[in-house]
C-alpha atoms as a PDB file:
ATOM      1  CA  UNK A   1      24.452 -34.831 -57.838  1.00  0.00           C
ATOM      2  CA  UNK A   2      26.101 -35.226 -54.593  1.00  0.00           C
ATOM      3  CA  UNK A   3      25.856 -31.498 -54.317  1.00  0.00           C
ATOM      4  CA  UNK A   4      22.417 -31.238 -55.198  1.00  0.00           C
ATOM      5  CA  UNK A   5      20.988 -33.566 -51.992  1.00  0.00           C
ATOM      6  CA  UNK A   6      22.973 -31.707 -49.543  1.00  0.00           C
ATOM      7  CA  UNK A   7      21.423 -28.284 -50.283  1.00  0.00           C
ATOM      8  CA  UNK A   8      18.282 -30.448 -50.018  1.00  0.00           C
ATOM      9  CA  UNK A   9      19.131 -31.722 -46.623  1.00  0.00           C
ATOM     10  CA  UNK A  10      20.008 -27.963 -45.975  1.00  0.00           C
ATOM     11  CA  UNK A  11      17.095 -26.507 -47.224  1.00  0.00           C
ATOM     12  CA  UNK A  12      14.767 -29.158 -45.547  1.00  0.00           C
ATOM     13  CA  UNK A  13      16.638 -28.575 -42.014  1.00  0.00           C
ATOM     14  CA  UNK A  14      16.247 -24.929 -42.060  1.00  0.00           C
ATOM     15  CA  UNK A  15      12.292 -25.176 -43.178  1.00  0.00           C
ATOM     16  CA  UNK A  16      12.243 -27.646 -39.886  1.00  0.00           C
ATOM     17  CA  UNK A  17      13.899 -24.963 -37.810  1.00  0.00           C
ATOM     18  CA  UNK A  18      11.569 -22.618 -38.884  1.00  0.00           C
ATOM     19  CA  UNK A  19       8.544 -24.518 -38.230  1.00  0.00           C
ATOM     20  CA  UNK A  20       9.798 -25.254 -34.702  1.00  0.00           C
ATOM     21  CA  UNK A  21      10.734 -21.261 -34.533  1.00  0.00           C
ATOM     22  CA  UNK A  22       7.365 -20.844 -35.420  1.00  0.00           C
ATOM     23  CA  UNK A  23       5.258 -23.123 -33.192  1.00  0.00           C
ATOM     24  CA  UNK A  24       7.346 -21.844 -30.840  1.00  0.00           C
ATOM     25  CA  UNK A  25       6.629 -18.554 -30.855  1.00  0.00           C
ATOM     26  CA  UNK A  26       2.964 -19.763 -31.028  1.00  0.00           C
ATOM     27  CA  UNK A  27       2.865 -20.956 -27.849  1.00  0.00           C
ATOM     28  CA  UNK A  28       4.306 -18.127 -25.999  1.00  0.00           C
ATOM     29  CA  UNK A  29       2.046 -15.599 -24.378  1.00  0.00           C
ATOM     30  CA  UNK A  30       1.496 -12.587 -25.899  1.00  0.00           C
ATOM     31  CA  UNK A  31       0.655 -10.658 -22.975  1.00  0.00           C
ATOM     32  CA  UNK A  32       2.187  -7.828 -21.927  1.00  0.00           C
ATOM     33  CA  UNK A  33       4.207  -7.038 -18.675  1.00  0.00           C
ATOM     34  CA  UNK A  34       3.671  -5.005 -15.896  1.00  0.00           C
ATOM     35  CA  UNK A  35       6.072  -4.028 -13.214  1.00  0.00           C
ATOM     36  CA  UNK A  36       4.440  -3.473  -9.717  1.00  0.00           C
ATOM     37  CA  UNK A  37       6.573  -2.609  -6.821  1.00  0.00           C
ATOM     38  CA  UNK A  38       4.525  -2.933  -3.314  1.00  0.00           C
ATOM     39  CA  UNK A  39       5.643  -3.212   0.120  1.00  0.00           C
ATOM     40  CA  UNK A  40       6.569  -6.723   1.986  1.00  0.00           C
ATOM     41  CA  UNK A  41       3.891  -7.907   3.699  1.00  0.00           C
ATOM     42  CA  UNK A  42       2.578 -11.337   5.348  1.00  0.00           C
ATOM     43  CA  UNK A  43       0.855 -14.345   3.817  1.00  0.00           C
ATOM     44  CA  UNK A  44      -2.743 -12.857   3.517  1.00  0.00           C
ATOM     45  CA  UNK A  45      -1.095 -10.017   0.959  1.00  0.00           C
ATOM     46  CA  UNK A  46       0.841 -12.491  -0.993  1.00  0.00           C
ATOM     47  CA  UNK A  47      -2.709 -14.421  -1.447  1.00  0.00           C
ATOM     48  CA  UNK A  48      -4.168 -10.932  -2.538  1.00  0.00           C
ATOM     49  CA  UNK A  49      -1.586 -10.579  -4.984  1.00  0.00           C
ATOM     50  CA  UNK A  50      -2.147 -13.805  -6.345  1.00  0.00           C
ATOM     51  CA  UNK A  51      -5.908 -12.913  -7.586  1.00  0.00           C
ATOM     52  CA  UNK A  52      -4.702  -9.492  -8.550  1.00  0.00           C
ATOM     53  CA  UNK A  53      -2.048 -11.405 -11.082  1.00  0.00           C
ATOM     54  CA  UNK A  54      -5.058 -14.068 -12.371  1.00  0.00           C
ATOM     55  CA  UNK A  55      -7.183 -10.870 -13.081  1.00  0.00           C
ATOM     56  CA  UNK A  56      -5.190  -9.096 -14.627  1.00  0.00           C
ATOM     57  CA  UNK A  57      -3.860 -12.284 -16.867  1.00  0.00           C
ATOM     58  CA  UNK A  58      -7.336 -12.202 -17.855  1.00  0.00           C
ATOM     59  CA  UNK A  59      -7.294  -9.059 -19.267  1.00  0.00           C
ATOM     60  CA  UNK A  60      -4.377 -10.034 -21.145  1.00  0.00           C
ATOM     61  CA  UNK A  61      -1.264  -8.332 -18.389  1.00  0.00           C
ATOM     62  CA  UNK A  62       1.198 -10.572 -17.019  1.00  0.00           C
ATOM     63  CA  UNK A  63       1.858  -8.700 -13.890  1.00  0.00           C
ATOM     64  CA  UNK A  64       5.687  -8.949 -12.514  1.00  0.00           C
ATOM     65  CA  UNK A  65       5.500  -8.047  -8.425  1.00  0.00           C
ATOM     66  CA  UNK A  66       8.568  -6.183  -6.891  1.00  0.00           C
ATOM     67  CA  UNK A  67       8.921  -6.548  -3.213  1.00  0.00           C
ATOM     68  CA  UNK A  68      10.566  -3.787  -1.384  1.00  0.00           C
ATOM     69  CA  UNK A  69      11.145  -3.161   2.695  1.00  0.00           C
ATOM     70  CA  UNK A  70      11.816   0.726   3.297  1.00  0.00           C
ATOM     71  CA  UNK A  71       8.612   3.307   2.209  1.00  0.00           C
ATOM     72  CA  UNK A  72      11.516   5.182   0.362  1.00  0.00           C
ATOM     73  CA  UNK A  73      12.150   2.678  -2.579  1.00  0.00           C
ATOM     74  CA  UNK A  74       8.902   2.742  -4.686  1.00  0.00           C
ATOM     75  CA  UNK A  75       8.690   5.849  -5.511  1.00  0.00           C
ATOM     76  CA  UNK A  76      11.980   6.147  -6.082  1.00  0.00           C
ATOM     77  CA  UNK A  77      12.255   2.852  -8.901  1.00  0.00           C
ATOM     78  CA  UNK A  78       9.130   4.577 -10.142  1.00  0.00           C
ATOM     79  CA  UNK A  79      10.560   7.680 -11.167  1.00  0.00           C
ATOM     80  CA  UNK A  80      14.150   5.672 -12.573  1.00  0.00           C
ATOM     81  CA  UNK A  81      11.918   3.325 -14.654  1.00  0.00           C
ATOM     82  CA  UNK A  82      12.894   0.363 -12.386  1.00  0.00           C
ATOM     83  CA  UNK A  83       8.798  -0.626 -11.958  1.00  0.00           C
ATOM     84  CA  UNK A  84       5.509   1.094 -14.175  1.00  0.00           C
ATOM     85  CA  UNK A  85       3.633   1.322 -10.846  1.00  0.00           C
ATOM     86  CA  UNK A  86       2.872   0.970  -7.349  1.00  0.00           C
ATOM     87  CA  UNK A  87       0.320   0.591  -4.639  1.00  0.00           C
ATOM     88  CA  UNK A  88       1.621   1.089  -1.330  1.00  0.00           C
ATOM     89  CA  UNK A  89       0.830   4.780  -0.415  1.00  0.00           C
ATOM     90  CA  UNK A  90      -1.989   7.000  -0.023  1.00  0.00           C
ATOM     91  CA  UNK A  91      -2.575  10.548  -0.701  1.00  0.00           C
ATOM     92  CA  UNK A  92      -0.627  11.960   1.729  1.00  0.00           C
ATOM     93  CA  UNK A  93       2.567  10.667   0.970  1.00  0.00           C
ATOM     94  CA  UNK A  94       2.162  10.828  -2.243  1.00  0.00           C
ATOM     95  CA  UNK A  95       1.824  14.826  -1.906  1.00  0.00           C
ATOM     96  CA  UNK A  96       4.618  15.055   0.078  1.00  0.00           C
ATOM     97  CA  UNK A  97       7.051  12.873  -2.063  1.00  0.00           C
ATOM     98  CA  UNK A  98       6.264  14.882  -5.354  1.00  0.00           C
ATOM     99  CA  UNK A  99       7.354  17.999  -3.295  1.00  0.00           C
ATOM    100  CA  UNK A 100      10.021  17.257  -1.522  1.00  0.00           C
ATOM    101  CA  UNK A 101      11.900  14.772  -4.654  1.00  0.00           C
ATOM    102  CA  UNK A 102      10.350  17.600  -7.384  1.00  0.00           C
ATOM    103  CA  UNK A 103       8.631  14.740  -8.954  1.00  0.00           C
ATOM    104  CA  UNK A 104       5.291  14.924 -10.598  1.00  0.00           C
ATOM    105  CA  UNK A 105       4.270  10.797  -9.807  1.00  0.00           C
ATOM    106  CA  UNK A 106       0.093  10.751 -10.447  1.00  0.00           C
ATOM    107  CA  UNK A 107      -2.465   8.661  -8.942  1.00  0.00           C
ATOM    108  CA  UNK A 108      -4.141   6.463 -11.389  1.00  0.00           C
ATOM    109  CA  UNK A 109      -6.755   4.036  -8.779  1.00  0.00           C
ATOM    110  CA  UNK A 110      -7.759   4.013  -5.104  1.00  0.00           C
ATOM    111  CA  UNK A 111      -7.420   0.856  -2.780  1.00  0.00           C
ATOM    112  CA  UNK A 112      -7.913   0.798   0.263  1.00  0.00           C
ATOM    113  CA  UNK A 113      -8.315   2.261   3.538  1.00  0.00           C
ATOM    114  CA  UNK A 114      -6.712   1.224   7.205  1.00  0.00           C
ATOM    115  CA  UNK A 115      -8.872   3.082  10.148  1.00  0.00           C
ATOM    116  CA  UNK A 116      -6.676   4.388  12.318  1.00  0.00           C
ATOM    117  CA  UNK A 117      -6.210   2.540  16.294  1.00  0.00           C
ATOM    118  CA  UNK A 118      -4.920   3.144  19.622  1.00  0.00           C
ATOM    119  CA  UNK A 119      -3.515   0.304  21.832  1.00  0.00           C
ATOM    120  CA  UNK A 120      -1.926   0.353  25.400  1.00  0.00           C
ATOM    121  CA  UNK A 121      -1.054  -2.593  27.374  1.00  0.00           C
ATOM    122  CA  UNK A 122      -1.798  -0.712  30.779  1.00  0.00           C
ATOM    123  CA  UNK A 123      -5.211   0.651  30.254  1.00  0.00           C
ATOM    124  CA  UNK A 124      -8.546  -1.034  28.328  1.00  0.00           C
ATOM    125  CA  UNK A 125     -10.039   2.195  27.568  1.00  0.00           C
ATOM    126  CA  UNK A 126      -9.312   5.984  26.487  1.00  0.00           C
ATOM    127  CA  UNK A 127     -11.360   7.004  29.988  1.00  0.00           C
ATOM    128  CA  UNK A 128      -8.254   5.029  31.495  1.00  0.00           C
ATOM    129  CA  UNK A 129      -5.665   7.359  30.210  1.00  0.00           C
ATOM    130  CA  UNK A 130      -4.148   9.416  33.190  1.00  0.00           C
ATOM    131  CA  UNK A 131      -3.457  13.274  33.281  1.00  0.00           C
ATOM    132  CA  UNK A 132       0.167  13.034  31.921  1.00  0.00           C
ATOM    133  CA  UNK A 133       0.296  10.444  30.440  1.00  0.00           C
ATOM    134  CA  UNK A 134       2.790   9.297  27.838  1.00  0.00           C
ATOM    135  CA  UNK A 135       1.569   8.914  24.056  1.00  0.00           C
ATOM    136  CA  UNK A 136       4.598   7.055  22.085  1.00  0.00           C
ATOM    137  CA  UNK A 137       4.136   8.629  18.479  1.00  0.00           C
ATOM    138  CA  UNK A 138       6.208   8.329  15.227  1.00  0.00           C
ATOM    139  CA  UNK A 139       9.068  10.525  14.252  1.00  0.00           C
ATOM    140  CA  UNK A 140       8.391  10.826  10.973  1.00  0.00           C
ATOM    141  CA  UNK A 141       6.359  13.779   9.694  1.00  0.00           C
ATOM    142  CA  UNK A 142       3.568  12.131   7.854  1.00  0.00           C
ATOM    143  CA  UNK A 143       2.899   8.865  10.323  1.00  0.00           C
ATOM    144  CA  UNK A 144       2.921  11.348  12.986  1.00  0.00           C
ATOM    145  CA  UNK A 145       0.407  14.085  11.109  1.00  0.00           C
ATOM    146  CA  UNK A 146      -1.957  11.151  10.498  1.00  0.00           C
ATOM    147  CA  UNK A 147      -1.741   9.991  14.513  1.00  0.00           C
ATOM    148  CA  UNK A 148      -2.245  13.891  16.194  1.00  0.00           C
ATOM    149  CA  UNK A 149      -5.631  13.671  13.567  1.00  0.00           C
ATOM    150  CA  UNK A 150      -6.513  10.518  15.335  1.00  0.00           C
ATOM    151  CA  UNK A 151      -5.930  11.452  18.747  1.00  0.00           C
ATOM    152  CA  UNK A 152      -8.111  14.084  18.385  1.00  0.00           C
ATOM    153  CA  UNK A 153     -11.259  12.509  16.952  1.00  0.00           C
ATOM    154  CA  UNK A 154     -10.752  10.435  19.689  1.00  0.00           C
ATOM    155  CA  UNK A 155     -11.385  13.411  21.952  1.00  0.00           C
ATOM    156  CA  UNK A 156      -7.390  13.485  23.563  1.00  0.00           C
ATOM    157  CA  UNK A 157      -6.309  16.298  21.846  1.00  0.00           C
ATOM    158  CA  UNK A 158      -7.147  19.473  19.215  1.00  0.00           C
ATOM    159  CA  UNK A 159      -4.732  20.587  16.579  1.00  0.00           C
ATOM    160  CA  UNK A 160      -4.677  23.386  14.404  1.00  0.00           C
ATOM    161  CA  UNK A 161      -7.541  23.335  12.168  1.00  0.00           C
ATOM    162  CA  UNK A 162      -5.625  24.848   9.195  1.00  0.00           C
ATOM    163  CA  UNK A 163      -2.868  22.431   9.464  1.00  0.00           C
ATOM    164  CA  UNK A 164      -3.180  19.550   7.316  1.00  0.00           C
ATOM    165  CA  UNK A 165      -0.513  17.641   8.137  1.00  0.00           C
ATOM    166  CA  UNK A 166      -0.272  18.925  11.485  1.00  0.00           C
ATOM    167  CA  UNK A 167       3.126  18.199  13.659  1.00  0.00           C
ATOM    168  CA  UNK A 168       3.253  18.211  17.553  1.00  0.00           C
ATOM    169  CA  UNK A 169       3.542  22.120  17.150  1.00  0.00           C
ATOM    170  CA  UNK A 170       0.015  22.486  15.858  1.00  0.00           C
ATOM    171  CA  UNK A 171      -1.607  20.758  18.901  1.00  0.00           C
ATOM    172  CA  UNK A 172      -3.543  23.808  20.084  1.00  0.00           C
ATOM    173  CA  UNK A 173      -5.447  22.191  23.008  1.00  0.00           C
ATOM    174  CA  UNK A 174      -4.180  19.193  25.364  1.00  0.00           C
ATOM    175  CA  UNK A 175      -6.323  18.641  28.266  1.00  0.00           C
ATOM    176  CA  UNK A 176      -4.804  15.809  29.600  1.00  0.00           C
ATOM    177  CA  UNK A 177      -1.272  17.223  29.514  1.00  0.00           C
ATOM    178  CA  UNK A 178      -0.202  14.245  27.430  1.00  0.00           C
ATOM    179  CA  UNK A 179       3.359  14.016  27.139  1.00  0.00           C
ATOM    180  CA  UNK A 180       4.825  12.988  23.554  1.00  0.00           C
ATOM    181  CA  UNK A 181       7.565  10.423  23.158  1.00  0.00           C
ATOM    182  CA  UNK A 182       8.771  10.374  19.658  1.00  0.00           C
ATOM    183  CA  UNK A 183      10.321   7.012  18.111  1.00  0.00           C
ATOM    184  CA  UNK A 184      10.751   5.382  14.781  1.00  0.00           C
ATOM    185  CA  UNK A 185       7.642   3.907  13.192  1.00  0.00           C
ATOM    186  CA  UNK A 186       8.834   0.420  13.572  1.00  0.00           C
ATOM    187  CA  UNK A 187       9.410   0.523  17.192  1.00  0.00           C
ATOM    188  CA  UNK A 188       6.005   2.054  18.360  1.00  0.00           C
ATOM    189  CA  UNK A 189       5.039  -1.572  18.443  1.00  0.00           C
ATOM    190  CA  UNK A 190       8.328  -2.278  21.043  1.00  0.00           C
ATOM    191  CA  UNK A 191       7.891   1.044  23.435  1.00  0.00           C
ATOM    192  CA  UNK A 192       3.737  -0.322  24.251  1.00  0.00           C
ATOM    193  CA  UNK A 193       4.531  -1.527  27.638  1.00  0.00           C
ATOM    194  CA  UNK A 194       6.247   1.897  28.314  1.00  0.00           C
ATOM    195  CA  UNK A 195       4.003   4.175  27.261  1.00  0.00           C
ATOM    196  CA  UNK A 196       0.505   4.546  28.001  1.00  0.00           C
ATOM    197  CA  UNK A 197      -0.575   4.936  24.397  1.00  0.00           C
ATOM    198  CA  UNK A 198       0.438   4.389  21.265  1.00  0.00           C
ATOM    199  CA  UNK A 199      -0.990   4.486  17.414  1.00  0.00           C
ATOM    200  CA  UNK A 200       0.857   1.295  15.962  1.00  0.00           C
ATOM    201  CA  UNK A 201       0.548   0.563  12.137  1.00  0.00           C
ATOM    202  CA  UNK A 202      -1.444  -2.925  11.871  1.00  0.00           C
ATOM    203  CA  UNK A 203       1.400  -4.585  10.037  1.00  0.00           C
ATOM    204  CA  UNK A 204       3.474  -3.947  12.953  1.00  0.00           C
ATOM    205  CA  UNK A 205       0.795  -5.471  15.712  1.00  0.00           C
ATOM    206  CA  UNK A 206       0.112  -8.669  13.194  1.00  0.00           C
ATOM    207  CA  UNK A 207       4.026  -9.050  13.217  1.00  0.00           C
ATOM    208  CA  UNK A 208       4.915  -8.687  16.528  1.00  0.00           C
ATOM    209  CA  UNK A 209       2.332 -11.277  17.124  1.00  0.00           C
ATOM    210  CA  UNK A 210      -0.365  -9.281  18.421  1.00  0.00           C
ATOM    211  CA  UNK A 211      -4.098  -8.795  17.214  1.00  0.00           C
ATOM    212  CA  UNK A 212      -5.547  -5.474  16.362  1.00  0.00           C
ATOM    213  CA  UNK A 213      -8.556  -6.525  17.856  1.00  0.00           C
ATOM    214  CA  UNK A 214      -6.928  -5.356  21.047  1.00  0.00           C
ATOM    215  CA  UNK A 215      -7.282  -1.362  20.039  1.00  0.00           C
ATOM    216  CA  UNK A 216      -9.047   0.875  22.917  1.00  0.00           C
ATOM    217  CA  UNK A 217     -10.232   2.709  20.193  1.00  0.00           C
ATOM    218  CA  UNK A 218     -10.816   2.454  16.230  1.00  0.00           C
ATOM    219  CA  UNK A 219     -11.937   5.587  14.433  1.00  0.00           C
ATOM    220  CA  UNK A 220     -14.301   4.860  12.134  1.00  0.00           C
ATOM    221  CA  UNK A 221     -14.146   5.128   8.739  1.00  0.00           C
ATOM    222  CA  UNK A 222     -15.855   8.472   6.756  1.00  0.00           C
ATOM    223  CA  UNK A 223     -15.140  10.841   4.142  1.00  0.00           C
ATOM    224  CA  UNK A 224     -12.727  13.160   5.954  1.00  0.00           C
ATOM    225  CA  UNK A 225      -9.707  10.084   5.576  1.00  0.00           C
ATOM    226  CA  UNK A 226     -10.019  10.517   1.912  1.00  0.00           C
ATOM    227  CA  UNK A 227      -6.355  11.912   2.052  1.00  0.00           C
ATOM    228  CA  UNK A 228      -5.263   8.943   3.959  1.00  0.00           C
ATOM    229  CA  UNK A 229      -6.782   6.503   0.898  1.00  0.00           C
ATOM    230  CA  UNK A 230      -4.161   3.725  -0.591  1.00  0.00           C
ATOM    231  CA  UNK A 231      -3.412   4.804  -4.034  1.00  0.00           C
ATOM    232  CA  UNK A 232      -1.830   3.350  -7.639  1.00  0.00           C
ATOM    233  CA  UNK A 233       0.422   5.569  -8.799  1.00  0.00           C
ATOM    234  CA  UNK A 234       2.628   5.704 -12.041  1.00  0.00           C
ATOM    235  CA  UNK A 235       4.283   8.373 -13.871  1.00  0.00           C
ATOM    236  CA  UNK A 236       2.766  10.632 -16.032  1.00  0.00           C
ATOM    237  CA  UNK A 237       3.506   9.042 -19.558  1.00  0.00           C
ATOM    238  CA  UNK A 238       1.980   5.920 -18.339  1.00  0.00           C
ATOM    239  CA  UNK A 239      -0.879   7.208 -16.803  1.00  0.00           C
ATOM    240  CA  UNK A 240      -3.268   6.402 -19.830  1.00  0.00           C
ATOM    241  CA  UNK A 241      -1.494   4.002 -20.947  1.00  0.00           C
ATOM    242  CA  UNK A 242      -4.191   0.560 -22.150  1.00  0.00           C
ATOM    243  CA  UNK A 243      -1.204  -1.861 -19.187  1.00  0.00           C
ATOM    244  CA  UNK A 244      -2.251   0.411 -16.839  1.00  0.00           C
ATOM    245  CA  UNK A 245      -5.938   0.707 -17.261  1.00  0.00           C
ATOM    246  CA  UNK A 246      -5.652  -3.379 -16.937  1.00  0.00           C
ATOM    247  CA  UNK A 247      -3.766  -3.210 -14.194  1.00  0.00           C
ATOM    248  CA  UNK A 248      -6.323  -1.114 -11.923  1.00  0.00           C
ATOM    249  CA  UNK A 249      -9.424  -2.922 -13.699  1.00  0.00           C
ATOM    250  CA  UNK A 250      -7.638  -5.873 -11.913  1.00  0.00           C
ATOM    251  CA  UNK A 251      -7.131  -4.762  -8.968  1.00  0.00           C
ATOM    252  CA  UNK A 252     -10.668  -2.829  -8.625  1.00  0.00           C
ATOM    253  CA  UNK A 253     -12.246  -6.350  -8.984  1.00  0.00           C
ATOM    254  CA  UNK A 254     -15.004  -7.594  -6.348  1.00  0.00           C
ATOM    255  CA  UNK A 255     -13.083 -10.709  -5.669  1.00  0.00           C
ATOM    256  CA  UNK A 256     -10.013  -8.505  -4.109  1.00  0.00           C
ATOM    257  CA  UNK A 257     -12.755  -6.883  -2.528  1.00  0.00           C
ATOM    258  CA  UNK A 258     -13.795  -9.678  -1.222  1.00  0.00           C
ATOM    259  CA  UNK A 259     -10.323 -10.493  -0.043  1.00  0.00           C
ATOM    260  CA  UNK A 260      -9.446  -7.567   1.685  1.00  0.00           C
ATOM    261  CA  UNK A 261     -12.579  -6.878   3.768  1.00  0.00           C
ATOM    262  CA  UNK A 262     -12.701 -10.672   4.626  1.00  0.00           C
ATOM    263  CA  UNK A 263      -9.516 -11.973   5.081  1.00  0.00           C
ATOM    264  CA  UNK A 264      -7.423  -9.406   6.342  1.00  0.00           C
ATOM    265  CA  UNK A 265      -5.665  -9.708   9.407  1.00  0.00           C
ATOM    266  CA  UNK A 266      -4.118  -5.694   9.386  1.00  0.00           C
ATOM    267  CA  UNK A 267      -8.060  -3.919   9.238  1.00  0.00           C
ATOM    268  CA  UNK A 268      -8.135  -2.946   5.608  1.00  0.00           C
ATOM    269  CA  UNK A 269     -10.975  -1.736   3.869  1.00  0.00           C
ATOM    270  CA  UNK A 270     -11.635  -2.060  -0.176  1.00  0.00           C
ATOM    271  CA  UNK A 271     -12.626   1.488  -0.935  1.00  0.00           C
ATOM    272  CA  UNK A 272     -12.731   2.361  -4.710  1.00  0.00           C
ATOM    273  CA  UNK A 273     -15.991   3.630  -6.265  1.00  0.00           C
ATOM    274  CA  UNK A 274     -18.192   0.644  -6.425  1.00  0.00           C
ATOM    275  CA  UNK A 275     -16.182  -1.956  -4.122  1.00  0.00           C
ATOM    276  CA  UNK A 276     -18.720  -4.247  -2.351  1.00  0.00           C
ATOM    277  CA  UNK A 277     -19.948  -3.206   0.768  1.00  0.00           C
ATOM    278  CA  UNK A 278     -18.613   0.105   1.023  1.00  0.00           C
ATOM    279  CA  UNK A 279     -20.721   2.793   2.572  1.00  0.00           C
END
């Protein structure tokens, strides 16, 4: 008898611990997750990223954001498995890093846009510029592609039409005699007061304190930056994949629109198909 009411103790623990297994489980989401890796940025993207994640928890994707400081290391956890996407680069880059690593990393969503600007802290307008004058430009091929394009719709300079990503080589008409000074992307922002003009990514200007409200000159936006469009990109098995299709659904969503026109402090523009107020 004794026997008999401890395997009924038994048996009436275990069906508790499987009720409390099973409630559980219950209450655990059932969502999936989704790696992003993006770049560090300041307060305004971490708010951006916050209605990303509740949009996408809407659509049943619990999205898990990886932070990284050097332009190398997305694409590069990408391709080892470490995230299932990014959004940090545009088309350019993207181009480039699939030739040079012999990867074949796809773009799966557009974002947004950044208009190019020139800044100086010794002259208020391009007209200012002096014959010989000293442009401070990046060092890196694709930064400093994207800045010889920009100097010459602002009138400066002409490059190479057939060069796409042209380099200093390619500058096929320089009326001004500008004279180059080549420096690492992060320290365009330092070598202002030096130089007499300078292309400065926004996230530099914001962090060093600065506005970009104080560009000479802002290019406008059109169809011929198309290849300088942010971009989400995954691999190739993932591409179609239903996570990923949530993922850009919630990032694609008028509110971040909303956001990033309104709210930004580094000039971004929303620019998928169909984001508010785009032209």
């Amino acid at each position: 008898m004794k026997k008999i009411y401890i395997w009924i103790i038994a048996l009436v623990a275990l069906a508790g611990i499987g009720y409390l297994s099973f409630g559980h489980h219950e209450g655990k989401s059932k969502n999936e997750t989704l790696t992003v890796g993006i770049m560090a940025g300041d307060k305004h993207t971490d708010e951006q990223w916050k209605i990303i994640k509740a949009n996408a928890k809407k659509e049943g994707l619990d999205l898990k954001i990886k932070t990284f400081t050097d332009y190398t290391q997305p694409n590069a956890a990408l391709s080892s498995g470490d995230i299932d996407v990014n959004a940090f680069q545009h088309y350019i880059f993207l181009n480039d890093w699939n030739k040079a690593h012999k990867t074949d990393l796809v773009p799966v969503g557009e974002t947004i846009l950044v208009a190019g600007r020139l800044y100086s802290d010794k002259h208020k307008s391009l007209d200012e510029i002096p014959d010989g004058g000293t442009v401070a430009i990046s060092n890196t091929k694709i930064t400093q592609g994207r800045t010889l394009l920009l100097l010459q719709n602002a009138g400066l300079i002409k490059v190479n039409k057939d060069a796409k990503d042209p380099t200093l080589k390619d500058i096929t008409e320089n009326k001004k005699n500008l004279k180059f000074k080549e420096v690492g992307t992060d320290q365009l922002v330092r070598v202002l007061p030096e130089v007499d003009l300078a292309s400065v990514d926004p996230s530099f200007i914001v962090g060093a304190g600065r506005s970009i409200k104080s560009a000479i000159y802002v290019r406008p936006i059109d169809k011929s930056q198309h290849n300088g469009i942010n971009i989400i990109v995954t691999t190739k098995k993932k591409q179609h994949s239903e996570a990923i299709k949530k993922f850009v659904k919630a990032y694609q969503s008028d509110n971040v629109a909303d956001y990033i026109n309104n709210k930004s402090e580094t000039g971004e523009v929303a620019v998928w198909k169909g984001a508010p107020g785009l032209k």
